[in-house]
Protein backbone atom coordinates (compact mmCIF):
# COMPACT_ATOMS: atom_id res chain seq x y z
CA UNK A 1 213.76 58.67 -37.73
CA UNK A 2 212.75 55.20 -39.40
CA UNK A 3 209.20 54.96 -37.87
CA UNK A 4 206.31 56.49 -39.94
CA UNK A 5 205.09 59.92 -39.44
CA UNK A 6 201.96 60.03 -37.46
CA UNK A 7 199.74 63.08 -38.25
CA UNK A 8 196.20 63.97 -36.53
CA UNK A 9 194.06 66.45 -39.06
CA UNK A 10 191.41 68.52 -37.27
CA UNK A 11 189.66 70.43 -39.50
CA UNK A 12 185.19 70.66 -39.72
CA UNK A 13 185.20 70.79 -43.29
CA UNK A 14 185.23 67.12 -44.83
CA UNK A 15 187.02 68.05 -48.07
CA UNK A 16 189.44 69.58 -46.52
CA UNK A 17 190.57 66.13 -44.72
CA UNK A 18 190.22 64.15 -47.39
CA UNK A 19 192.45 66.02 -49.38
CA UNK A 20 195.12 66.24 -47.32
CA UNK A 21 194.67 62.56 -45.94
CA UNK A 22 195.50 61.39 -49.77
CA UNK A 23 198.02 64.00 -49.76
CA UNK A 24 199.52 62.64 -46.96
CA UNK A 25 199.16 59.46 -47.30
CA UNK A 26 200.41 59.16 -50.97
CA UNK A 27 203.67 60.36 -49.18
CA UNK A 28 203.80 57.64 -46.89
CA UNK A 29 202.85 59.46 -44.15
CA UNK A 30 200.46 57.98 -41.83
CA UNK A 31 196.83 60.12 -40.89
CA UNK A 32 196.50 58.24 -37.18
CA UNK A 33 192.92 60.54 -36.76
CA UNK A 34 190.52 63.14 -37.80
CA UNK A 35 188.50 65.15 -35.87
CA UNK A 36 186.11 68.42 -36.89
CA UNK A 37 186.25 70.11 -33.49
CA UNK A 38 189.15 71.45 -30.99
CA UNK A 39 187.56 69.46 -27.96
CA UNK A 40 187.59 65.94 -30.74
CA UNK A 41 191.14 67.24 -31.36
CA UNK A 42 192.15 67.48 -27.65
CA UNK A 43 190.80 63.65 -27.47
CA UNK A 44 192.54 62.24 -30.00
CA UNK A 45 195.89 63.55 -29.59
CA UNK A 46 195.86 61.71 -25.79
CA UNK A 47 194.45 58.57 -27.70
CA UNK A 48 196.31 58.45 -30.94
CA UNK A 49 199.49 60.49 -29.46
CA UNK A 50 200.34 61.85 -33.19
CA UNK A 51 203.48 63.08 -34.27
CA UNK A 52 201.93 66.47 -36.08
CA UNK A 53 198.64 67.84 -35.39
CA UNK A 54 197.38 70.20 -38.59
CA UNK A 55 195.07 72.50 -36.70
CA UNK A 56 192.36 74.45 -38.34
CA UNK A 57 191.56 77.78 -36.46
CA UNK A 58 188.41 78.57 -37.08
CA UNK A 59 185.69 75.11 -35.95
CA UNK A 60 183.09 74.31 -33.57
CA UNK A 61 182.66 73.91 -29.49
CA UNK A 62 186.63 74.62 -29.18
CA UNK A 63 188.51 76.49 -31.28
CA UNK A 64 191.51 75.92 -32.65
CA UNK A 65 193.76 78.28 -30.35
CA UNK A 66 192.27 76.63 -27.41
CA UNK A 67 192.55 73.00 -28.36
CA UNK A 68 196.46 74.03 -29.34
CA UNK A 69 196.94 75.68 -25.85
CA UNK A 70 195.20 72.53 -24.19
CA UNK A 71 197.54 70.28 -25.96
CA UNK A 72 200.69 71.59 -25.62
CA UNK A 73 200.19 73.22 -21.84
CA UNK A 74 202.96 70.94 -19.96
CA UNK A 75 204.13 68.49 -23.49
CA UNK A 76 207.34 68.34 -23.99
CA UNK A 77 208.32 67.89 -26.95
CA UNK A 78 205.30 66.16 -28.45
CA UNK A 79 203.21 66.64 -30.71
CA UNK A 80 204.17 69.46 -33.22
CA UNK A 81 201.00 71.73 -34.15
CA UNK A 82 200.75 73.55 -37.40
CA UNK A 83 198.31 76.01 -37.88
CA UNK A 84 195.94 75.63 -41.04
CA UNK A 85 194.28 79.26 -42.17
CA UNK A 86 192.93 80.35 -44.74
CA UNK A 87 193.68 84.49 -43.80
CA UNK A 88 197.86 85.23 -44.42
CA UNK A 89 198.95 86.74 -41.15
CA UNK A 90 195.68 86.11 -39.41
CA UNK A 91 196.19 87.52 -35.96
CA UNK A 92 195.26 84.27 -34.62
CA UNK A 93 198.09 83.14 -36.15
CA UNK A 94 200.26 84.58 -33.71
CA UNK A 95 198.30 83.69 -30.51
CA UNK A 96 198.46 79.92 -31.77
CA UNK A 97 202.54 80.28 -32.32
CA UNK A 98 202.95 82.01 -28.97
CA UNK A 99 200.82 78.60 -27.37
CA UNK A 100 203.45 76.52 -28.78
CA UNK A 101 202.69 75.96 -32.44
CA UNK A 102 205.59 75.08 -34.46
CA UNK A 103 204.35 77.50 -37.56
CA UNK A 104 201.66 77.82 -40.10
CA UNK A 105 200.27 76.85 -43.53
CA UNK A 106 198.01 78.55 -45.54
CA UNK A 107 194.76 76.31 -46.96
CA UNK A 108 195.96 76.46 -50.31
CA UNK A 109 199.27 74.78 -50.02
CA UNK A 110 200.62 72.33 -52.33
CA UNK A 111 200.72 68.91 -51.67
CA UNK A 112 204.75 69.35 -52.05
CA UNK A 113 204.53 71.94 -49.30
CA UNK A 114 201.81 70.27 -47.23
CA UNK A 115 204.09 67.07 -46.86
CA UNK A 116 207.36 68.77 -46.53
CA UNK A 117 205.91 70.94 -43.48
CA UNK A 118 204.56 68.37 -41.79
CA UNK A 119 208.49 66.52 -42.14
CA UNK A 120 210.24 70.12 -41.36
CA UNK A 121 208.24 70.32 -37.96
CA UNK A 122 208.87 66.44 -37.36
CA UNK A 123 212.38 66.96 -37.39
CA UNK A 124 211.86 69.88 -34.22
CA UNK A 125 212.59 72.91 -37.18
CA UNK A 126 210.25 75.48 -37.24
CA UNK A 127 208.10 75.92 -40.11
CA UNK A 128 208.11 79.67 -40.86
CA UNK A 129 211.36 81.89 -42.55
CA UNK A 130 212.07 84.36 -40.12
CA UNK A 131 210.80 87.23 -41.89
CA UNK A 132 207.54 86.06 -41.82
CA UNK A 133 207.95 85.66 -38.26
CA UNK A 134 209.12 88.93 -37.90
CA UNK A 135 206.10 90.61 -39.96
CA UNK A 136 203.98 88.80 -37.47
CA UNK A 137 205.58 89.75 -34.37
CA UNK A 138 206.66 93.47 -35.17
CA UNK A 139 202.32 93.30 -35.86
CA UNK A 140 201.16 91.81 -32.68
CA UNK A 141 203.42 91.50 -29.90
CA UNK A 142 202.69 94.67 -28.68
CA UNK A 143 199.06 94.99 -29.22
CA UNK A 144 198.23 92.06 -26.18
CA UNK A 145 195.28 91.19 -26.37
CA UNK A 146 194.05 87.59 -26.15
CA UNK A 147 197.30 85.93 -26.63
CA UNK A 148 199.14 82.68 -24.78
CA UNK A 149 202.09 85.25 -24.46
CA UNK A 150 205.53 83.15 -23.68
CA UNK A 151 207.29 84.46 -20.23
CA UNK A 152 210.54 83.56 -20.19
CA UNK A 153 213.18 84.60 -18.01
CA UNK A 154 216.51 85.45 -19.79
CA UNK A 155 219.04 85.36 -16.71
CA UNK A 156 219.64 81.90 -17.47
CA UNK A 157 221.35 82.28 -20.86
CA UNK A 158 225.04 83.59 -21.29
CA UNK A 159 226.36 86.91 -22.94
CA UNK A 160 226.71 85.12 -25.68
CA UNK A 161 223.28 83.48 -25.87
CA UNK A 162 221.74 86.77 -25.05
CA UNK A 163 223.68 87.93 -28.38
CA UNK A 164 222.32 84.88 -30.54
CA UNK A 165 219.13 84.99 -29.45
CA UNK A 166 219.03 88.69 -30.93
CA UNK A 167 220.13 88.36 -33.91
CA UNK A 168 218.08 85.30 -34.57
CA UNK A 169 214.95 87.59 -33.81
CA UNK A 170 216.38 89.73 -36.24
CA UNK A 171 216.13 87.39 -38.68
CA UNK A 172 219.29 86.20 -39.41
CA UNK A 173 220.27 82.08 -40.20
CA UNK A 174 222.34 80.04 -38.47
CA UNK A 175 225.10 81.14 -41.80
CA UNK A 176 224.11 84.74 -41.31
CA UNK A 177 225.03 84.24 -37.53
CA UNK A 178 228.00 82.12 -37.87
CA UNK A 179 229.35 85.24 -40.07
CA UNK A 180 228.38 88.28 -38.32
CA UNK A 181 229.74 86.41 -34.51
CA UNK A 182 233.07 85.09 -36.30
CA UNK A 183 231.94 81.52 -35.25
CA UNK A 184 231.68 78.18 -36.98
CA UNK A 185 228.03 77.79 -37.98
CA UNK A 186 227.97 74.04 -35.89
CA UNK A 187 229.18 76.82 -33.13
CA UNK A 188 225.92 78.42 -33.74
CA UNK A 189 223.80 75.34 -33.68
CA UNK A 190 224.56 74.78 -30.26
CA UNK A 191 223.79 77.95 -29.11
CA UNK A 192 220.48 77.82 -30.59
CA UNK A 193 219.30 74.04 -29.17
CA UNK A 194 221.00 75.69 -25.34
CA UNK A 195 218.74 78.72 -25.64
CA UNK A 196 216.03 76.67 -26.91
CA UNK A 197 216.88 74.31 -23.99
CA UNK A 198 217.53 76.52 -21.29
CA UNK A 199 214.12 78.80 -21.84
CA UNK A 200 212.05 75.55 -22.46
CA UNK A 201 211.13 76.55 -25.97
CA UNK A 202 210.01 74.21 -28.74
CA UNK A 203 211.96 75.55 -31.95
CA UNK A 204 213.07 79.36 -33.64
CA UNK A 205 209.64 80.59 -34.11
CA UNK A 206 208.68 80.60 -30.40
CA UNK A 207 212.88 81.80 -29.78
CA UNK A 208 211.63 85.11 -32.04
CA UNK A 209 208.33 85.65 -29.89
CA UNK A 210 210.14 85.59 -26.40
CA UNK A 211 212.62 88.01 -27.84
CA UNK A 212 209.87 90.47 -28.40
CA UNK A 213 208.10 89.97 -25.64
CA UNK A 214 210.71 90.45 -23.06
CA UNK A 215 211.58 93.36 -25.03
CA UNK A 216 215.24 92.29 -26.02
CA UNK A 217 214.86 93.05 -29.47
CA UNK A 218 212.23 95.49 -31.23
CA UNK A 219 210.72 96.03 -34.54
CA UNK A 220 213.17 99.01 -35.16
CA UNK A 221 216.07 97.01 -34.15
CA UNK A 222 215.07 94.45 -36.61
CA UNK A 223 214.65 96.73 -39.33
CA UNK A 224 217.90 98.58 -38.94
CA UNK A 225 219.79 95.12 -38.62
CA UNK A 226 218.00 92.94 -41.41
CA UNK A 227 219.54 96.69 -43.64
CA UNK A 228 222.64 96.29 -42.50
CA UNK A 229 222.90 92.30 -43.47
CA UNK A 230 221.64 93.90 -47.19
CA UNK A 231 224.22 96.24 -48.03
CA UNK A 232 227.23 94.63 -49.90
């Protein structure tokens, strides 16, 4: 990708823009907008059509979990939403990555981190390591509640996409994988993007949730495996 990257920050507190505008910017990464409420956001993503959206959770008229849902209900592909919160593991958190959010940053990242997210995402990666996915799902995916829960329906994938999709719930890399199925780990790569294809998802994070949800993995499962990969 040789164009600039074209991020949207919505956030109501001013400081927090500015900060991460310079931030960003420093990094040659262009801030297209800025908005301080979900229903501002919602406007300027169909204006400005960003790249990245960094979404605050918690601001005024629209939340953030609503403005992400609005923006990503029927997008394909475009833009990529990371969560800003200041709360590790919020429960919000995981309503805004089962709307489609491509992961989450805490408020007191780095400016390394902030700009390297906002690239990871970009790129169609997912921003969180699996086991913090996991620690979120095994929390919430059973509790419902008010959550944009994924429905997916898993005839469409092979034996052997059933099997990867599993173990990647279970935490394991594309490495991890590509040892554990006796496969080349390019093998693996293409299983992921024809899962990810085939159950219109956007990246690995929102691959984890629809595991849970659909009950093909479950937080024991995951526990017992991610032992297993530990022992020598």
């Amino acid at each position: 990708m040789t164009e600039p990257l074209r991020v949207l920050l919505a956030d109501d507190q001013t400081l927090v823009r500015t900060g991460f505008r310079l931030i960003l910017r420093a990094d040659g990464i262009d801030v297209v907008a800025e908005a301080t409420n979900g229903t501002e956001t919602v406007e300027a993503v169909r204006r400005t059509r960003p790249d990245v959206v960094l979404m605050d959770v918690r601001m005024p008229e629209m939340d953030g979990l609503e403005a992400t849902r609005r923006i990503l209900t029927g997008a394909r592909g475009e833009p990529r939403v990371i969560i800003l919160t200041t709360f590790d593991l919020d429960r919000y958190v995981y309503a805004a990555l089962s709307a489609g959010a491509s992961g989450f940053l805490l408020k007191d990242v780095t400016p390394e981190q902030l700009t390297a997210a906002v690239r990871t995402v970009r790129t169609g990666d997912a921003l969180l390591a699996p086991a913090i996915t996991r620690r979120l799902v095994k929390r919430f995916a059973q509790q419902g509640g008010d959550t944009a829960a994924l429905h997916r329906d898993l005839a469409s994938l092979t034996p052997r996409e059933l099997e990867v999709l599993g173990l990647l719930a279970r935490g394991l890399s594309n490495a991890e994988l590509a040892a554990r199925l006796h496969l080349a780990e390019a093998t693996v790569k293409t299983h992921v993007a024809r899962i990810l294809a085939k159950l219109g998802l956007r990246d690995r994070v929102q691959a984890v949730i629809v595991a849970y949800e659909t009950g093909l993995v479950s937080a024991g499962e995951q526990e017992a495996v991610r032992r297993s990969t530990e022992q020598p």
